[in-house]
Protein backbone atom coordinates (compact mmCIF):
# COMPACT_ATOMS: atom_id res chain seq x y z
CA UNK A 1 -34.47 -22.04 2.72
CA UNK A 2 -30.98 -22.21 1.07
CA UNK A 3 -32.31 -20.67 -1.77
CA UNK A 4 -33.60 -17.59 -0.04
CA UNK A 5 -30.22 -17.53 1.93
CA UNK A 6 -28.36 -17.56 -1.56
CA UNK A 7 -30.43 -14.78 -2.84
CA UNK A 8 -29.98 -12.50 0.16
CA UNK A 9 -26.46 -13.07 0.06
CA UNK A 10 -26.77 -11.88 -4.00
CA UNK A 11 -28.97 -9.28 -2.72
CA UNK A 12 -26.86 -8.04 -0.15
CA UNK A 13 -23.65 -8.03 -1.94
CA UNK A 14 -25.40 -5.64 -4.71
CA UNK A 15 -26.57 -3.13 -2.09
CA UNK A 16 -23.86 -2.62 -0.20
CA UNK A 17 -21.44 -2.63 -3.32
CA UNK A 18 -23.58 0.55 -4.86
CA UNK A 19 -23.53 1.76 -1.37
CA UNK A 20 -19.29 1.80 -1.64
CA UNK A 21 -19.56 2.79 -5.37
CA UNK A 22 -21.19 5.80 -4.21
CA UNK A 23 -18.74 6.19 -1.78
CA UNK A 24 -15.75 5.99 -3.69
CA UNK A 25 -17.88 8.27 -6.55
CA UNK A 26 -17.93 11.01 -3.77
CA UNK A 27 -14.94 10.61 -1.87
CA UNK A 28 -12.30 9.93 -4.58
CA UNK A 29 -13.70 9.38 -8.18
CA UNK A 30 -15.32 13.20 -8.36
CA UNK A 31 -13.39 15.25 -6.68
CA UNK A 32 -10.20 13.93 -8.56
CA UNK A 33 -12.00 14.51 -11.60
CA UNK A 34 -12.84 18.28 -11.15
CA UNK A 35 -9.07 18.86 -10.06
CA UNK A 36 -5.52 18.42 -10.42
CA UNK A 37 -5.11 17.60 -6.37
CA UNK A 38 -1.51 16.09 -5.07
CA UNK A 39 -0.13 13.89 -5.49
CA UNK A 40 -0.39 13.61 -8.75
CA UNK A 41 1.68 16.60 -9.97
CA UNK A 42 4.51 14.89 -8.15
CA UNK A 43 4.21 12.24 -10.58
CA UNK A 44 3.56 14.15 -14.16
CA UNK A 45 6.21 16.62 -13.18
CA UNK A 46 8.98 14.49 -12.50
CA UNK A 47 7.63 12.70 -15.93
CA UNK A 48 8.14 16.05 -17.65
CA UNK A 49 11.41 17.01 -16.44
CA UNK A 50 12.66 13.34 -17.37
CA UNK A 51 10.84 13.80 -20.77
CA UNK A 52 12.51 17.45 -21.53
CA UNK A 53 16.09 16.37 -21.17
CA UNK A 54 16.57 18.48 -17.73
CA UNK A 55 19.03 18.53 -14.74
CA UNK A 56 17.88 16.58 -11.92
CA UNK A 57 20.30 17.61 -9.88
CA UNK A 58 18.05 19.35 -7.08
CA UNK A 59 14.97 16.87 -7.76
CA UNK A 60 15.23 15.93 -4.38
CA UNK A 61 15.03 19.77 -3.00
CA UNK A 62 11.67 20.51 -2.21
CA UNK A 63 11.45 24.21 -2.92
CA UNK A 64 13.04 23.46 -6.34
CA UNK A 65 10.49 20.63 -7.39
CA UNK A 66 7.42 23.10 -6.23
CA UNK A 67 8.97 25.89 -8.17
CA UNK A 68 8.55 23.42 -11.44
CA UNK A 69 5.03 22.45 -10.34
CA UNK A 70 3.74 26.10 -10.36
CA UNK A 71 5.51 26.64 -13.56
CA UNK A 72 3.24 24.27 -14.95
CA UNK A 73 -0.05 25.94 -13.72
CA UNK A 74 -0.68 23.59 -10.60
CA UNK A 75 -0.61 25.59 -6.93
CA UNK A 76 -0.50 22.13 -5.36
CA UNK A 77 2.60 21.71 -3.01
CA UNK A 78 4.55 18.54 -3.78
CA UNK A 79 8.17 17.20 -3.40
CA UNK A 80 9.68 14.07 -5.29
CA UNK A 81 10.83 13.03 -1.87
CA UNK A 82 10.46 9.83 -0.64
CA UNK A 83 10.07 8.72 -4.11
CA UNK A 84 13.02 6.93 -6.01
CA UNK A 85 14.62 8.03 -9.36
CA UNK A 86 12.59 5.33 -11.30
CA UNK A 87 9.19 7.21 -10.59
CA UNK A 88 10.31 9.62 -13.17
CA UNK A 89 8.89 6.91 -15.92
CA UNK A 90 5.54 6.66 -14.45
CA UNK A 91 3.79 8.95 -16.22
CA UNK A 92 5.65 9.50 -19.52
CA UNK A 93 2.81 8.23 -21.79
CA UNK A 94 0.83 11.65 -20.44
CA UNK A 95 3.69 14.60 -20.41
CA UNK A 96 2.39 16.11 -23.86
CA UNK A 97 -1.32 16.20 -21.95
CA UNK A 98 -2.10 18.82 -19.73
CA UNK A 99 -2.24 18.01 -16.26
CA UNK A 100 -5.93 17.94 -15.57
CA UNK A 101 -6.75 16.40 -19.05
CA UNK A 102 -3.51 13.25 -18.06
CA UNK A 103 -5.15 13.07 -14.87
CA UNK A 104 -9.06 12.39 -15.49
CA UNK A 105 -7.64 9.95 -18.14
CA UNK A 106 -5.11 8.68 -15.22
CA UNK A 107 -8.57 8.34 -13.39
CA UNK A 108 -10.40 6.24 -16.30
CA UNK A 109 -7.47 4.06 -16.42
CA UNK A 110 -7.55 3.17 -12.98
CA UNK A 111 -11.70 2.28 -13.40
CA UNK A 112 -10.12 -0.75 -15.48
CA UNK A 113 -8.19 -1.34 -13.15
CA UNK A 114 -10.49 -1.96 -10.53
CA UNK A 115 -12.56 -4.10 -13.03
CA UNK A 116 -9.96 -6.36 -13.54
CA UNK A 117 -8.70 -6.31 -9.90
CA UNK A 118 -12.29 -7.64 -9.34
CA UNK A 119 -12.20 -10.12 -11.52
CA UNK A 120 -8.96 -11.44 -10.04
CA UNK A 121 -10.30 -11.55 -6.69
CA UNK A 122 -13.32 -14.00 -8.04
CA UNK A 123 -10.94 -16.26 -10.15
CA UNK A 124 -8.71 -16.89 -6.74
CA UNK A 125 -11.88 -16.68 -3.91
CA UNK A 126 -14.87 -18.22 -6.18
CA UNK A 127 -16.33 -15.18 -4.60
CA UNK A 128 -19.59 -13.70 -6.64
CA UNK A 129 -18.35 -10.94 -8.73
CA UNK A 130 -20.59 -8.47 -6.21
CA UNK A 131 -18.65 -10.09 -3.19
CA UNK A 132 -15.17 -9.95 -5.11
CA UNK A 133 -15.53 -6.26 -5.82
CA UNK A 134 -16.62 -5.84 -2.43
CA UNK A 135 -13.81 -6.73 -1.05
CA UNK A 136 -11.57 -4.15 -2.73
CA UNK A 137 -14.11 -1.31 -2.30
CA UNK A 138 -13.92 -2.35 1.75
CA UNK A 139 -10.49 -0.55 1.77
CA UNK A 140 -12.17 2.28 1.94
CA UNK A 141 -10.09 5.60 1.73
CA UNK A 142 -6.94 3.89 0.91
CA UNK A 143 -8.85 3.30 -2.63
CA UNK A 144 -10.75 6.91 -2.13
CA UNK A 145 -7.64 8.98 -1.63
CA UNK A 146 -5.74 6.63 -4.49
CA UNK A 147 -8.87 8.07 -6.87
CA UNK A 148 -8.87 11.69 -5.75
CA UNK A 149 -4.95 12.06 -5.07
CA UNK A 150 -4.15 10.40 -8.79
CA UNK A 151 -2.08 8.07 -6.76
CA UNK A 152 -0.54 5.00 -8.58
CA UNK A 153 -1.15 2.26 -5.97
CA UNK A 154 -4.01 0.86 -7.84
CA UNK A 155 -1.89 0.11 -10.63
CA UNK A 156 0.61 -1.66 -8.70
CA UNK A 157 -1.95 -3.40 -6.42
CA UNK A 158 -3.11 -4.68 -10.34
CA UNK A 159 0.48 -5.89 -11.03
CA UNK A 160 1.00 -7.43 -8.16
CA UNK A 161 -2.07 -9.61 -8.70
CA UNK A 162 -1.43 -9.95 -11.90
CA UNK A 163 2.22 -11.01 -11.28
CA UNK A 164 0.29 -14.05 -8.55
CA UNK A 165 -1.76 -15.23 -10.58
CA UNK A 166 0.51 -15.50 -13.38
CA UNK A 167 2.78 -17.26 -11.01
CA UNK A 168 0.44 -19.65 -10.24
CA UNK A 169 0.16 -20.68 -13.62
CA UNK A 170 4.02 -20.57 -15.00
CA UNK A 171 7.54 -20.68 -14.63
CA UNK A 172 7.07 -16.77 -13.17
CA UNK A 173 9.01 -14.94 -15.82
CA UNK A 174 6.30 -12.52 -17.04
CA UNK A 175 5.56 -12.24 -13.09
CA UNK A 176 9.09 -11.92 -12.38
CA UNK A 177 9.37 -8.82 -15.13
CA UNK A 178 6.23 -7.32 -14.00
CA UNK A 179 6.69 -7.21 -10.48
CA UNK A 180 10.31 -6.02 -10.77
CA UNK A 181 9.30 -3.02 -12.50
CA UNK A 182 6.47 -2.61 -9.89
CA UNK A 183 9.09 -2.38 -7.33
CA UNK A 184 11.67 -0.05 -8.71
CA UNK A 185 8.73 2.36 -7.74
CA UNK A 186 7.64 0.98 -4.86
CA UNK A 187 8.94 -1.72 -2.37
CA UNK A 188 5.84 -3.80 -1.83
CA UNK A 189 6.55 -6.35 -4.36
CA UNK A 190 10.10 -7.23 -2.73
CA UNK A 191 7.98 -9.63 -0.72
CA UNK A 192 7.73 -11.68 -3.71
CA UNK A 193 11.48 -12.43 -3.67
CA UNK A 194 10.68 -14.80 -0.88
CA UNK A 195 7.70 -16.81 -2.70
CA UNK A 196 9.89 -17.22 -5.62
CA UNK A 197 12.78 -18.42 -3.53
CA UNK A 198 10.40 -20.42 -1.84
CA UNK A 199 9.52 -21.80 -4.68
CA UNK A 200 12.91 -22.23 -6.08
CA UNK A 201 11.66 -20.32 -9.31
CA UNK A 202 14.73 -19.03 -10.55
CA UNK A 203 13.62 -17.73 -13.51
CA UNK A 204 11.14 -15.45 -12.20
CA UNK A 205 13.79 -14.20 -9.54
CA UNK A 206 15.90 -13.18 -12.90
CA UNK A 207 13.42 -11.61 -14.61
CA UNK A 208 12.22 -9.54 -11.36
CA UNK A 209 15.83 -8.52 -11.27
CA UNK A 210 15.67 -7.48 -15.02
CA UNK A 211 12.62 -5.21 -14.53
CA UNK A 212 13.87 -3.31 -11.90
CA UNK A 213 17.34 -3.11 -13.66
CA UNK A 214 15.09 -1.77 -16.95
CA UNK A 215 13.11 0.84 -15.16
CA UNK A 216 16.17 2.21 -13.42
CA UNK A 217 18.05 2.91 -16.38
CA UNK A 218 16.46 6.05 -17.49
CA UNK A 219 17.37 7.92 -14.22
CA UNK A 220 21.12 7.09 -14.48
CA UNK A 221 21.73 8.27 -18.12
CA UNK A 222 19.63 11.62 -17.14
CA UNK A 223 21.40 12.13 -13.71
CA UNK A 224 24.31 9.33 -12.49
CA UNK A 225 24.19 11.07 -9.12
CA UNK A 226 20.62 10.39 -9.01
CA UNK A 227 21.11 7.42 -6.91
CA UNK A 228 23.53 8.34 -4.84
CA UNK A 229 21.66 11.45 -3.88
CA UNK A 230 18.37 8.76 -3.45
CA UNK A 231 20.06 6.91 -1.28
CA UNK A 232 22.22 8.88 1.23
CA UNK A 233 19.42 11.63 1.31
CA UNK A 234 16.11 10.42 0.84
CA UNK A 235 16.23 5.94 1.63
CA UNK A 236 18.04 5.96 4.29
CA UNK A 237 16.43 8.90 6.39
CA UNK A 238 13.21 7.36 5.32
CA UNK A 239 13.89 4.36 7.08
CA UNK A 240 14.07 6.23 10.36
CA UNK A 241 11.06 7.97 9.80
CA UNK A 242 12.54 11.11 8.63
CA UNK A 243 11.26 12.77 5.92
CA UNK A 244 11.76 15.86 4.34
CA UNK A 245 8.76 18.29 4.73
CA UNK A 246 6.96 16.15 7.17
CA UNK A 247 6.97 16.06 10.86
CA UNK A 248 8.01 13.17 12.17
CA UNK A 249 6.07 13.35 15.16
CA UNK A 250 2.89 13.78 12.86
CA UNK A 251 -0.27 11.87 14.05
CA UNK A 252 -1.35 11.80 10.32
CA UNK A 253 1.19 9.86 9.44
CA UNK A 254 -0.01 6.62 11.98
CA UNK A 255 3.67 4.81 12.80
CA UNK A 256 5.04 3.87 15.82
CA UNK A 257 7.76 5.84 15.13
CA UNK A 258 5.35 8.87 15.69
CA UNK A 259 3.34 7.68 18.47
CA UNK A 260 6.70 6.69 20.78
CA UNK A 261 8.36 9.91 19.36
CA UNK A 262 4.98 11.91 20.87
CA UNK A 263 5.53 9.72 24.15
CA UNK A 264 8.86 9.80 25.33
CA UNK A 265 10.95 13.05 23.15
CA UNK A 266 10.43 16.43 23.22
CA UNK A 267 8.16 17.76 20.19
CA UNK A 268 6.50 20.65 18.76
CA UNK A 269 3.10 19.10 19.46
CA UNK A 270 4.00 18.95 23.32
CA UNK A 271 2.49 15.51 23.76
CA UNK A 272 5.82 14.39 25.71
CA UNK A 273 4.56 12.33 28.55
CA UNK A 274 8.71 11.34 29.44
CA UNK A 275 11.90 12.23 28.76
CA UNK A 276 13.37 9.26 27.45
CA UNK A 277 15.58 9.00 24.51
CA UNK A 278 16.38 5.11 25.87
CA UNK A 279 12.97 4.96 26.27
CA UNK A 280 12.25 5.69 22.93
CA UNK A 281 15.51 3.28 21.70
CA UNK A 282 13.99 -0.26 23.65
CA UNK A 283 10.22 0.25 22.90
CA UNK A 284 11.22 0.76 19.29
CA UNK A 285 12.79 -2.20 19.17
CA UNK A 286 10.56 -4.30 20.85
CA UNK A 287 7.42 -3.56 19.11
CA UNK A 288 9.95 -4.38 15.83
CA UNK A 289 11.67 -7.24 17.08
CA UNK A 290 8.26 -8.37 18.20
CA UNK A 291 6.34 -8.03 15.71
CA UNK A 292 8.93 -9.36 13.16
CA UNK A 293 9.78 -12.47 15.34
CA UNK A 294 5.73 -13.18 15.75
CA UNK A 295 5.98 -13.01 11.65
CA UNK A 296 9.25 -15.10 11.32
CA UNK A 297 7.63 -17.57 13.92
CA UNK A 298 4.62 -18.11 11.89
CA UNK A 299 6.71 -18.88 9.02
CA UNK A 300 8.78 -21.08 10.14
CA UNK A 301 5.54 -23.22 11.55
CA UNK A 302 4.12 -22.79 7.68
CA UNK A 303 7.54 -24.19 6.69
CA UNK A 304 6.40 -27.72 5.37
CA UNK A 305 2.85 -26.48 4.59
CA UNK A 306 1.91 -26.83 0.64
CA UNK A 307 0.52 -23.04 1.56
CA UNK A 308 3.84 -22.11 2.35
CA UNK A 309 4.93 -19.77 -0.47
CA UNK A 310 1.33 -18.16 -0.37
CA UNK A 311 1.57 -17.63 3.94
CA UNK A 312 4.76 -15.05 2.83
CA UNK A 313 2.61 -13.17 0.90
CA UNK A 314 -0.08 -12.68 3.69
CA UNK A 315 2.39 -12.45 6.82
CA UNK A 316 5.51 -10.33 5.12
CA UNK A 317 3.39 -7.56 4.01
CA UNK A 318 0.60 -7.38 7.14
CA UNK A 319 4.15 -7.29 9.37
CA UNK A 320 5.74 -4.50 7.18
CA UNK A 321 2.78 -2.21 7.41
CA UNK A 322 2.31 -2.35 10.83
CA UNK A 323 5.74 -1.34 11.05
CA UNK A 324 6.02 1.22 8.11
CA UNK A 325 8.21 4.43 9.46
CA UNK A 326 5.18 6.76 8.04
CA UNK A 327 1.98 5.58 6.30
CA UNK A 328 -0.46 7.28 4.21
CA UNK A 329 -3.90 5.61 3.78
CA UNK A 330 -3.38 4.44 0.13
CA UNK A 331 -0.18 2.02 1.23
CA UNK A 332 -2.95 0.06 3.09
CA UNK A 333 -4.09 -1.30 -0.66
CA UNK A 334 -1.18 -3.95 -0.40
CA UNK A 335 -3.18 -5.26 1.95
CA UNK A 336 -5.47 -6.35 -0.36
CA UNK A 337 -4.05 -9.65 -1.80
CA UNK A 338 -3.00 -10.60 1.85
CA UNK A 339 -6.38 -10.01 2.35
CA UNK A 340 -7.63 -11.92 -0.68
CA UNK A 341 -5.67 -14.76 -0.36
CA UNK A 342 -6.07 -15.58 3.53
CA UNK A 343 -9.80 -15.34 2.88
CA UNK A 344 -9.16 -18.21 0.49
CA UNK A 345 -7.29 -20.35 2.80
CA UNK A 346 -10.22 -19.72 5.45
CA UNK A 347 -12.64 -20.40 2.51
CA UNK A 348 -11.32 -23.69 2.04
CA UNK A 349 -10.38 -24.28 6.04
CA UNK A 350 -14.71 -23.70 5.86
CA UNK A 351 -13.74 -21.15 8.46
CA UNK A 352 -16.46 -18.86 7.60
CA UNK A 353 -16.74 -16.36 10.89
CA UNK A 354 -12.97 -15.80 10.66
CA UNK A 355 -13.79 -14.79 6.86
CA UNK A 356 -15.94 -12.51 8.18
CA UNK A 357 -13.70 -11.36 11.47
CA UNK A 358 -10.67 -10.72 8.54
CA UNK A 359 -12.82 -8.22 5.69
CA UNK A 360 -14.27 -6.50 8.86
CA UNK A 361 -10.66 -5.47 9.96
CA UNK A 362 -9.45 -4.95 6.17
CA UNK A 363 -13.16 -2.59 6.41
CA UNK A 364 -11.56 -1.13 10.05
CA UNK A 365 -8.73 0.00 8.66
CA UNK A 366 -10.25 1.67 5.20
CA UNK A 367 -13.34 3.32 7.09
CA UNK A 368 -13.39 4.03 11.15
CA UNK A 369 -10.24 6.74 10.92
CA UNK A 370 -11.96 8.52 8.11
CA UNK A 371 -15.32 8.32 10.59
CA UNK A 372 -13.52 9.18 13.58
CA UNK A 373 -11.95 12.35 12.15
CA UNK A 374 -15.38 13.47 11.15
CA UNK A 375 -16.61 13.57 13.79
CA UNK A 376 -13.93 13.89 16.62
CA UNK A 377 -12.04 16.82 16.81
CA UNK A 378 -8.20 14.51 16.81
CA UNK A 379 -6.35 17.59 17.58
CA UNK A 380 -8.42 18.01 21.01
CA UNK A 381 -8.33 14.62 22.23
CA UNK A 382 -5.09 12.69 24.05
CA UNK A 383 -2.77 11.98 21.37
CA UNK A 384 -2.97 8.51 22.12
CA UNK A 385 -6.01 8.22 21.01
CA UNK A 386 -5.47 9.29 17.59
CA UNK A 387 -3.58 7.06 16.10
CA UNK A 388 -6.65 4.04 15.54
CA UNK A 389 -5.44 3.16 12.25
CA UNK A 390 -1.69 1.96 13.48
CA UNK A 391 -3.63 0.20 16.07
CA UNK A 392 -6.03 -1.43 13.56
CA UNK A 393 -3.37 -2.29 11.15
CA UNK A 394 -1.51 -3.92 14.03
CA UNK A 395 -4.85 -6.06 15.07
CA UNK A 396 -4.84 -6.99 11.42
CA UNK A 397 -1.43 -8.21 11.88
CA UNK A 398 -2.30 -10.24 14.83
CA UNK A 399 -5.51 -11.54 13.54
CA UNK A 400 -3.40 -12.85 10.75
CA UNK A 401 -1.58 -15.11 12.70
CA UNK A 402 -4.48 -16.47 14.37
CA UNK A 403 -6.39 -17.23 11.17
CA UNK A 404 -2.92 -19.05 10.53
CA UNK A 405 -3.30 -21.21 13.66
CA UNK A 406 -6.95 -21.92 12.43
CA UNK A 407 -5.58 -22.80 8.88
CA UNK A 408 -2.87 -25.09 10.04
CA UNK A 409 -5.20 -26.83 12.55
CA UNK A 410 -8.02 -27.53 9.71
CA UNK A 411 -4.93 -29.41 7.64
CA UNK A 412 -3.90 -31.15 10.64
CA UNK A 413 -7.19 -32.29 11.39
């Protein structure tokens, strides 16, 4: 009987992981093949500007930065904003390309990507290699809009497992450097900060430090202002929710900042249901202070737990993106080795239906918005109801915590 159960299993993993291939084919894979679609011009064309030697004084204005995407044959609208000045290196190798040419080969690169992501995921599960890829095609449009946007999320969701497993092996130096330069682009890989402090790997925490000193360099001798005009423009309105371009009472855009925003000010939308600018203030900072101390709680029970450094790494980022000031669906990728990794502490707790509870969730969050806006008309229904990723991400959150209580009590036991 066990080994018709282990060939169903085999059997099951292989359909369903053509089924997602086809997918992702379809939804991402295609479509960003056939055309240059934001927000990749964002990318190449800061690349270009930083490659020709010019002024980035206005880089942050968003009529500016569109102006130099249409001079370069794309009609997509983009803006540099929220990105920060070390983006402009991203996509140097490809500035002497033309943009649909750099991005189908942006597109092949990140096919290797997944391959190896894959690959990762066995070596740290002992997942099948169907299974293993599985799990990363279960994110469902965050790794379909990466594809057909020509995001770069994939490549840093590759670093930052790169940068683990590395860890796990070494003193974390070539971690440290990778992950550094990961997160002069984007902030995800701060969370490592705390695993190598953890750890007391003071090496690594150099390193880290030297790549995002290295990758921030090229901004400063094109633009010294650049940073100052990052941070009091761009970081810190970001932080509040605020960005330039985009509503911040947007549904799309799935944040608590945007659902209380709908509920207690005054918007365009009209969803106001009270006027409460206190209102707004305290449940703010409850849901954060909540959700952070439920995080900082679970820690500090981890705190003498050989799993300890590797808990960060699932709690830190599951609390940060349920409380990320606007999301898009491709940030929910960093959930990925969160995802990976409390699967393997469940795998080894022999906690097998809360495996299963956790990679339906992860599946939640990548597939039932998508659904639901297929078939729902969002803009007709009450606007609580629309945001069912934020609420899904949250649930992850949660669900998190609980595994952790399952964890902990299979160690005890």
């Amino acid at each position: 009987m066990d080994r018709y159960n282990k060939i169903f299993t085999r059997a099951g993993g292989a359909l369903l992981c053509l089924a997602l291939i086809a997918f992702h084919l379809r939804a991402g894979f295609i479509p960003g093949w056939k055309d240059v679609n934001s927000d990749f011009p964002n990318y190449y064309v800061a690349s270009r500007l930083a490659a020709e030697g010019r002024n980035l004084d206005s880089i942050y204005d968003n009529a500016w930065f569109n102006a130099e995407i249409r001079k370069r044959g794309m009609e997509q609208e983009g803006k540099f904003t929220p990105f920060p000045p070390s983006t402009l290196a991203l996509m140097l190798p490809f500035v002497s390309l033309e943009p649909l040419t750099a991005q189908r080969i942006w597109l092949v690169i990140n096919l290797f990507f997944i391959v190896a992501l894959a690959a990762m995921i066995r070596k740290i599960t002992g997942l099948s290699a169907w299974w293993s890829l599985n799990l990363l095609l279960l994110s469902g449009m965050a790794l379909a809009n990466n594809l057909y946007l020509g995001q770069v999320y994939v490549l840093m969701l590759f670093l930052a497992f790169l940068a683990w497993t590395r860890s796990a092996m070494a003193s974390g130096a070539v971690s440290g450097f990778l992950l550094g330069t990961a997160a002069a682009v984007k902030y995800f890989p701060v969370v490592f900060l705390l695993k190598y402090l953890a750890e007391r790997k003071w090496k690594a925490l150099l390193f880290f430090l030297a790549g995002i000193l290295l990758l921030s360099l090229l901004p400063l001798l094109l633009h010294p202002g650049i940073y100052r005009d990052f941070f009091q423009a761009v970081f810190v309105p970001h932080l509040a929710g605020s960005i330039e371009g985009q509503s911040f009472f947007a549904w799309q855009f799935q944040s608590w900042n945007s659902l209380l925003g709908n509920l207690f000010l005054e918007n365009p939308e009209g969803n106001q249901v009270m006027d409460s600018h206190a209102g707004f203030l305290l449940s703010k900072v409850f849901i954060h202070v909540f959700i952070a101390g439920s995080a900082l709680y679970s820690l500090f029970r981890f705190r003498k737990n050989p799993l300890f450094s590797d808990w960060v790494i699932v709690v830190v980022p599951a609390a940060a993106l349920a409380l990320l000031p606007a999301s898009a669906t491709y940030h929910f990728l960093f959930l990925l080795l969160p995802l990976v990794l409390l699967i393997n502490m469940l795998r080894q707790a022999q906690r097998d239906s809360a495996m299963i509870v956790t990679a339906g969730l992860f599946s939640l969050i990548g597939f039932a918005p998508f659904l639901l806006e297929r078939f729902v008309d969002m803009e007709e229904v009450f606007f609580l109801f629309r945001y069912s990723r934020l609420y899904l991400v949250t649930a992850f959150f949660f669900w998190t915590l609980w595994s952790g209580n399952l964890i902990l009590r299979s160690r005890l036991q």
